[in-house]
N, C-alpha and C. Protein backbone atom coordinates (compact mmCIF):
# COMPACT_ATOMS: atom_id res chain seq x y z
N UNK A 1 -158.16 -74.83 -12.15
CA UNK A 1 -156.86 -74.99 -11.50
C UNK A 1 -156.83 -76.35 -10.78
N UNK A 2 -155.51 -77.22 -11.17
CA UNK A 2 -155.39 -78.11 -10.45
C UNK A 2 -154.72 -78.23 -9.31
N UNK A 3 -155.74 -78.67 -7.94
CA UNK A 3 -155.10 -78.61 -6.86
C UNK A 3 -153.90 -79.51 -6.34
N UNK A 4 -153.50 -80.48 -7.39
CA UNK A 4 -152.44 -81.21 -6.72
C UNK A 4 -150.92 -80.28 -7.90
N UNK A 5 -151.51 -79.57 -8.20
CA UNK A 5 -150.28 -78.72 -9.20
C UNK A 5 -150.23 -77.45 -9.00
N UNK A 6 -149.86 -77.13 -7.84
CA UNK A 6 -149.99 -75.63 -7.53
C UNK A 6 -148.31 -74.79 -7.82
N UNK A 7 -148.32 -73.66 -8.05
CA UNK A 7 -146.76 -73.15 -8.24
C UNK A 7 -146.80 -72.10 -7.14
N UNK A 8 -146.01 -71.44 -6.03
CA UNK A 8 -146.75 -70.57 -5.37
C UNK A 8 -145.32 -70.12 -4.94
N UNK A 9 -145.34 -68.82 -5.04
CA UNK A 9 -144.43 -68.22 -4.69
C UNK A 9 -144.20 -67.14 -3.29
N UNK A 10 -142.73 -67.09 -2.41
CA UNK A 10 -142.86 -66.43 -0.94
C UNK A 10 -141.68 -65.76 -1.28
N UNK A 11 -141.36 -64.12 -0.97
CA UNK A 11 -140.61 -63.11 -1.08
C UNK A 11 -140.03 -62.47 0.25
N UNK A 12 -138.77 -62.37 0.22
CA UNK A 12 -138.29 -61.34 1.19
C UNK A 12 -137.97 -59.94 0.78
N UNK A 13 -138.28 -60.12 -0.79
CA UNK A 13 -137.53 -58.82 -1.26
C UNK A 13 -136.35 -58.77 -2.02
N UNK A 14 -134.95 -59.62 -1.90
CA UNK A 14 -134.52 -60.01 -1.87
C UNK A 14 -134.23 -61.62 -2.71
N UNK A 15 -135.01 -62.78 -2.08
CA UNK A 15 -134.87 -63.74 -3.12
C UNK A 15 -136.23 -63.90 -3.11
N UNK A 16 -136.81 -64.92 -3.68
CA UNK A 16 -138.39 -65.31 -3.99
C UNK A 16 -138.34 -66.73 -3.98
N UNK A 17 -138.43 -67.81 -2.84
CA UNK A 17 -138.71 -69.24 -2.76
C UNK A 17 -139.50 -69.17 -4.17
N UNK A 18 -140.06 -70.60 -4.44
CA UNK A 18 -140.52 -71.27 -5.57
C UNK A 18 -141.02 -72.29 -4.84
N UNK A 19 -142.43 -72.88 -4.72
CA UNK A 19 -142.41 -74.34 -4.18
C UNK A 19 -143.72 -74.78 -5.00
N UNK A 20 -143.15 -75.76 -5.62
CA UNK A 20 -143.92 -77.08 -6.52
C UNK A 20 -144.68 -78.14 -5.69
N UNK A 21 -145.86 -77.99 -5.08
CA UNK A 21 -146.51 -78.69 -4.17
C UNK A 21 -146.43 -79.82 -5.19
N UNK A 22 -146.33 -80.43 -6.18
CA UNK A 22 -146.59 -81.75 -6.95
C UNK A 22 -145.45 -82.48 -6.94
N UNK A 23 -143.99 -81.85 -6.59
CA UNK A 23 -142.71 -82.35 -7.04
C UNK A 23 -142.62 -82.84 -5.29
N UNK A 24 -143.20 -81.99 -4.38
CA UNK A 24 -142.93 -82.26 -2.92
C UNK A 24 -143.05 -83.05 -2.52
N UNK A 25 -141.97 -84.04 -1.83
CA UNK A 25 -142.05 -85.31 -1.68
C UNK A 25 -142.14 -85.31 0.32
N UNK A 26 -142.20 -84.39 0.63
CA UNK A 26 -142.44 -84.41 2.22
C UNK A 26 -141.24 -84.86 2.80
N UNK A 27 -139.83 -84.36 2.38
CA UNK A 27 -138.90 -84.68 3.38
C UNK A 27 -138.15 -84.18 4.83
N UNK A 28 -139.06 -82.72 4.29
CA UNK A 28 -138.74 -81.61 5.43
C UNK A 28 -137.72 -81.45 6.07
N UNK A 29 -136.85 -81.47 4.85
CA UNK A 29 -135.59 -80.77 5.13
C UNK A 29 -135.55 -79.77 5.29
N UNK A 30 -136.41 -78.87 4.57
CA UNK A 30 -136.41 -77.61 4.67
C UNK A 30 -137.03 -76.75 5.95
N UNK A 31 -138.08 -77.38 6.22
CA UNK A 31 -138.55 -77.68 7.82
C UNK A 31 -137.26 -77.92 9.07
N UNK A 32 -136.24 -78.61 8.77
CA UNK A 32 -135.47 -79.15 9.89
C UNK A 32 -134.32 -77.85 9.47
N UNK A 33 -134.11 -77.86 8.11
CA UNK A 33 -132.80 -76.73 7.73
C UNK A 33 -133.28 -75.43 8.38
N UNK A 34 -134.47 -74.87 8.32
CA UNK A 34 -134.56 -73.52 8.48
C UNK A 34 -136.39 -73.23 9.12
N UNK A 35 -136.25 -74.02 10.35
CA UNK A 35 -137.91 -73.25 10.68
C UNK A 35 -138.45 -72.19 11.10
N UNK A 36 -137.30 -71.03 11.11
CA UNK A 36 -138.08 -70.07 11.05
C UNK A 36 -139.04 -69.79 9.88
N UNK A 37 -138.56 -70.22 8.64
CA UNK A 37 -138.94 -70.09 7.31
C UNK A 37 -140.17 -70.85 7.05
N UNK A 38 -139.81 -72.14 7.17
CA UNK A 38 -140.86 -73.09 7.12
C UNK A 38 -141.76 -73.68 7.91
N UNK A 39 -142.93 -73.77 8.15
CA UNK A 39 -143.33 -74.15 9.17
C UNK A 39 -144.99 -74.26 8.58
N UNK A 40 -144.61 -75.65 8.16
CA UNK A 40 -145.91 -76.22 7.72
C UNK A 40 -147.33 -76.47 8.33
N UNK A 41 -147.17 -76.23 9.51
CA UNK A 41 -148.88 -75.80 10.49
C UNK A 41 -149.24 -74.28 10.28
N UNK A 42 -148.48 -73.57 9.61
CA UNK A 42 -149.14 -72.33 9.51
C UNK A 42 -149.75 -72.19 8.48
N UNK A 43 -150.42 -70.67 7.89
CA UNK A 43 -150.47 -70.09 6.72
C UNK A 43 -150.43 -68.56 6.73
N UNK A 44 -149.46 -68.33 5.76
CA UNK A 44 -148.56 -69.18 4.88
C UNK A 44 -147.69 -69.99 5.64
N UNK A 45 -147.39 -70.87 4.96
CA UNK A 45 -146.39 -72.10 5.56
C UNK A 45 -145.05 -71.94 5.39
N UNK A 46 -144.46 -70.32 4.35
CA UNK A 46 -143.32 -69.91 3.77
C UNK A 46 -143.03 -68.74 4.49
N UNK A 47 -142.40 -68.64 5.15
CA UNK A 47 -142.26 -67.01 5.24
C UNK A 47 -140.70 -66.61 5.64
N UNK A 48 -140.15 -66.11 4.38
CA UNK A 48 -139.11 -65.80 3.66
C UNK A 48 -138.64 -64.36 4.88
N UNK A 49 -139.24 -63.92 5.07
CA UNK A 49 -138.90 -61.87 5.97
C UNK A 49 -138.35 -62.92 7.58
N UNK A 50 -138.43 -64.08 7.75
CA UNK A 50 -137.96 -64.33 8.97
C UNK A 50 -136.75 -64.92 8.43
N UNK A 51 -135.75 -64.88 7.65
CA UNK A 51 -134.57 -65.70 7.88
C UNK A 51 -133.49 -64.66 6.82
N UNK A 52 -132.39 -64.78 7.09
CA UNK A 52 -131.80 -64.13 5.75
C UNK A 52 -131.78 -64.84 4.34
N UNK A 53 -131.19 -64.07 3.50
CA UNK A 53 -130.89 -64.56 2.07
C UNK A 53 -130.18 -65.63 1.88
N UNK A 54 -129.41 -65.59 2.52
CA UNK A 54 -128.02 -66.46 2.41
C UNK A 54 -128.99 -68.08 3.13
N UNK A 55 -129.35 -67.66 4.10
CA UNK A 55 -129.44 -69.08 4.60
C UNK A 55 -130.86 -69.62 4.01
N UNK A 56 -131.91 -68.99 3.61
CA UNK A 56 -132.79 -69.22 2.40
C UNK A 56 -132.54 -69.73 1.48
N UNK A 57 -131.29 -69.54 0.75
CA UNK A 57 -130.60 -70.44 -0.46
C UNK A 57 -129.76 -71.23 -0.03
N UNK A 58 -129.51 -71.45 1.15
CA UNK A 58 -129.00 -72.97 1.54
C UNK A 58 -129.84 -73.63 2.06
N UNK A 59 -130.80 -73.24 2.17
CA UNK A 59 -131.99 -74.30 2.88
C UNK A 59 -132.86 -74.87 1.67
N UNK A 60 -133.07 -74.08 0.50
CA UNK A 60 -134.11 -74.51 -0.66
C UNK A 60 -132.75 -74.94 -1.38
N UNK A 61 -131.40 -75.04 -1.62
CA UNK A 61 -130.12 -75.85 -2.38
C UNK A 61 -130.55 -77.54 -1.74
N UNK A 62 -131.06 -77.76 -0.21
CA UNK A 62 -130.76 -79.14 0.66
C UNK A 62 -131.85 -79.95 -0.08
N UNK A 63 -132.95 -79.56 -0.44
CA UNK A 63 -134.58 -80.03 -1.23
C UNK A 63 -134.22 -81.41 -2.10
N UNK A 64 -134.84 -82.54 -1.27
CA UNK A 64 -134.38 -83.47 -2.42
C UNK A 64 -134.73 -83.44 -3.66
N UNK A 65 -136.48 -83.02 -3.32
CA UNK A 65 -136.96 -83.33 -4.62
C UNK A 65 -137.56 -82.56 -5.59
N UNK A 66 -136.88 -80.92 -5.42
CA UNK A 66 -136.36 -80.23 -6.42
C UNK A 66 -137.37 -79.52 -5.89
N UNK A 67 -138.60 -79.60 -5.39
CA UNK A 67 -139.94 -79.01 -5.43
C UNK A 67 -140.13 -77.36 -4.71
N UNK A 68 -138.30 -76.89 -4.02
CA UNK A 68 -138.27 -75.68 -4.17
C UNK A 68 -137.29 -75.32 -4.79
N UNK A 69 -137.68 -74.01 -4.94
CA UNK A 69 -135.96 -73.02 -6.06
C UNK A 69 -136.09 -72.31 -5.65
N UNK A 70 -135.23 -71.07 -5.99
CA UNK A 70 -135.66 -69.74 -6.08
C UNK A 70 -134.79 -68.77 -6.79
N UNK A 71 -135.04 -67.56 -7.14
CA UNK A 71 -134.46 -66.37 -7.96
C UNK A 71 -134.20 -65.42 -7.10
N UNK A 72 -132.79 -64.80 -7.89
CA UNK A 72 -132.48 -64.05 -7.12
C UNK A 72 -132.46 -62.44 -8.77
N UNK A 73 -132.93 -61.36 -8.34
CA UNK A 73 -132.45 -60.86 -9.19
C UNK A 73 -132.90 -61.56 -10.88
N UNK A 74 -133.86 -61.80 -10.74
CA UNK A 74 -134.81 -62.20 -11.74
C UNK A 74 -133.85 -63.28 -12.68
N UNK A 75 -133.16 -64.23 -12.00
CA UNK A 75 -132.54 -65.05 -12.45
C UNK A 75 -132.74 -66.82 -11.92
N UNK A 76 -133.42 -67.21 -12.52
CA UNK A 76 -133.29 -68.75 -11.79
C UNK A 76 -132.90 -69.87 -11.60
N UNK A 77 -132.36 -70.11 -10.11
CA UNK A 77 -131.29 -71.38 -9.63
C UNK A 77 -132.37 -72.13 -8.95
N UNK A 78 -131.68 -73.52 -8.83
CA UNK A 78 -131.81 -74.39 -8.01
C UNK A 78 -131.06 -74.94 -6.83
């Protein structure tokens, strides 16, 4: 396994983030959009059960550099 190509996925149940540590360009938007969610000194650094749905998919929609998504309903957006 390559460590600069990881795919790793965080669940509320509900939707399932997606984050492409290789595509991640460190803009932390997603950090500034929603830190309950994100919060890159932890581990996990994702955690999806602190924020709702709705604002989960407007926070991984802001991502410049694509490096999160997520599915809803086994369907996948960006």
């Amino acid at each position: 396994m390559d460590a600069n190509d990881l795919t790793k996925e965080y669940s509320n149940g509900e939707v399932t983030i997606v984050w492409k540590n290789n595509l991640c360009i460190h803009a932390a938007q997603c950090v500034k959009n929603n830190p309950d969610v994100f919060k890159p000194k932890e581990k996990p650094w994702i955690t999806p059960e602190n924020s709702t749905t709705d604002k989960i998919i407007e926070t991984v929609k802001k991502c410049p550099s694509g490096a999160l998504t997520y599915y809803l309903n086994n369907e996948t957006t960006a």
